[in-house]
Protein backbone atom coordinates (compact mmCIF):
# COMPACT_ATOMS: atom_id res chain seq x y z
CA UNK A 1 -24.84 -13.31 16.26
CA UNK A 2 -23.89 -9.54 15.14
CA UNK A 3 -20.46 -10.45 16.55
CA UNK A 4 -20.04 -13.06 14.13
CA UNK A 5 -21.46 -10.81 11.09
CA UNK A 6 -19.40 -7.91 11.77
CA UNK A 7 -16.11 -10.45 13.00
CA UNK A 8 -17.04 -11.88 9.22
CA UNK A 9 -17.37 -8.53 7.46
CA UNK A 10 -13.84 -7.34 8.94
CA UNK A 11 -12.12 -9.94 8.24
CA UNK A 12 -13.48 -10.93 4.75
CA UNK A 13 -12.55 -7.15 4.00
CA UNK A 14 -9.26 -6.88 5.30
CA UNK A 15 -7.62 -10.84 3.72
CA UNK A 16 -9.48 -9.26 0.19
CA UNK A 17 -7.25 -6.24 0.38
CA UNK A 18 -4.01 -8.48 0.55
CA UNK A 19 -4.81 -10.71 -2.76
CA UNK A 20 -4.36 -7.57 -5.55
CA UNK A 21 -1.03 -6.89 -4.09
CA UNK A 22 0.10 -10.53 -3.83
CA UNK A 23 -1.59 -11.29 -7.17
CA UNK A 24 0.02 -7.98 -8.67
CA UNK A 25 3.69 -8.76 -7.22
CA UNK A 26 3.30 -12.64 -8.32
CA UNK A 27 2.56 -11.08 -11.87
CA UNK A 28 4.82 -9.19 -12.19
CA UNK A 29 7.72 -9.48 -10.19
CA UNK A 30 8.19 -6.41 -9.09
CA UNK A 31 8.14 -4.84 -5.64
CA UNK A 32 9.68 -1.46 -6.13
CA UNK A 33 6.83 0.27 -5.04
CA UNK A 34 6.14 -1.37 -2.09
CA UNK A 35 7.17 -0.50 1.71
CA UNK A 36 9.14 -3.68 2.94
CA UNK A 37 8.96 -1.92 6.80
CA UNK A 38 5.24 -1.35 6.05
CA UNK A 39 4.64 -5.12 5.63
CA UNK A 40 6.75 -5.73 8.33
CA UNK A 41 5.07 -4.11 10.83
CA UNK A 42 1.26 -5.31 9.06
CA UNK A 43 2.83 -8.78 10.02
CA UNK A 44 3.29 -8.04 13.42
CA UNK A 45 -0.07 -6.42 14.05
CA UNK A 46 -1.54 -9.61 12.61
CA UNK A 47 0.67 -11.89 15.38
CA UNK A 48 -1.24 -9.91 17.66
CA UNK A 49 -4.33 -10.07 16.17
CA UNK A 50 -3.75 -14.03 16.02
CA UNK A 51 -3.31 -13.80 20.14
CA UNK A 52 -6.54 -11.72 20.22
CA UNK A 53 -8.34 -14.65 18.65
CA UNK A 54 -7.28 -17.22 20.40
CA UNK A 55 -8.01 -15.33 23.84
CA UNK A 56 -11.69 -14.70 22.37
CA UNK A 57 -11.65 -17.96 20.82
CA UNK A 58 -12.77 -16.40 18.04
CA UNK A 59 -12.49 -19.01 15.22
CA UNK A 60 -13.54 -16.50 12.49
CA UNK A 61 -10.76 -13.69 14.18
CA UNK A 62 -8.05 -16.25 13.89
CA UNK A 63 -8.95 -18.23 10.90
CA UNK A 64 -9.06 -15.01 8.56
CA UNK A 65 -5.46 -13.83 10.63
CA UNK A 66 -4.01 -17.30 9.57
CA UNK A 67 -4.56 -16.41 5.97
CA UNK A 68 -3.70 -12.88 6.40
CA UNK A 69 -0.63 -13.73 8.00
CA UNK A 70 0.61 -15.75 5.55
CA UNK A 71 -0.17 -13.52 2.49
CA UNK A 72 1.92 -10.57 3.86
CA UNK A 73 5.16 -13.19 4.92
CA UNK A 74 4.40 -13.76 1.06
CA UNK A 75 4.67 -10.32 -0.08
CA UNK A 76 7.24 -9.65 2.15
CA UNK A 77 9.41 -12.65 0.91
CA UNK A 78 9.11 -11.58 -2.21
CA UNK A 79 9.91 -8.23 -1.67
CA UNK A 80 13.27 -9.42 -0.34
CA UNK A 81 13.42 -11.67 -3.37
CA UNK A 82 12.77 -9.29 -6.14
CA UNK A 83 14.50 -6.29 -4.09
């Protein structure tokens, strides 16, 4: 049970501190300040993490990842949009 908690704590945190960027860039079309290599490389960590979950069959782990995952190929795609 505190593995589920703290799997749902981390993960709830983490997909929360994608949405103000995505929201921000959406807004207002602009991704000058942001690191194209840094999202990059978030969206390979979170390919991993998506392997990690479905080793644990964590459901939470991979669920959350899913989401993750897609918000930074979002950001990232627009980066490369909006330069």
């Amino acid at each position: 049970m505190a593995e589920w908690i703290v799997t749902l704590i981390a993960a709830s945190t983490g997909t929360f501190g994608f949405i103000p960027q995505l929201l921000l860039t959406i807004r207002t079309r602009s991704t000058r300040d942001i690191s194209l290599w840094a999202f990059i490389m978030c969206a390979v960590g979170l390919v991993f993490w998506l392997f990690l979950g479905l080793l644990y069959r964590n459901w939470i782990m991979l669920a959350y990842d899913v989401v993750n995952l897609v918000m930074c190929a979002a950001i990232i795609r627009l980066k490369l949009k909006y330069g």
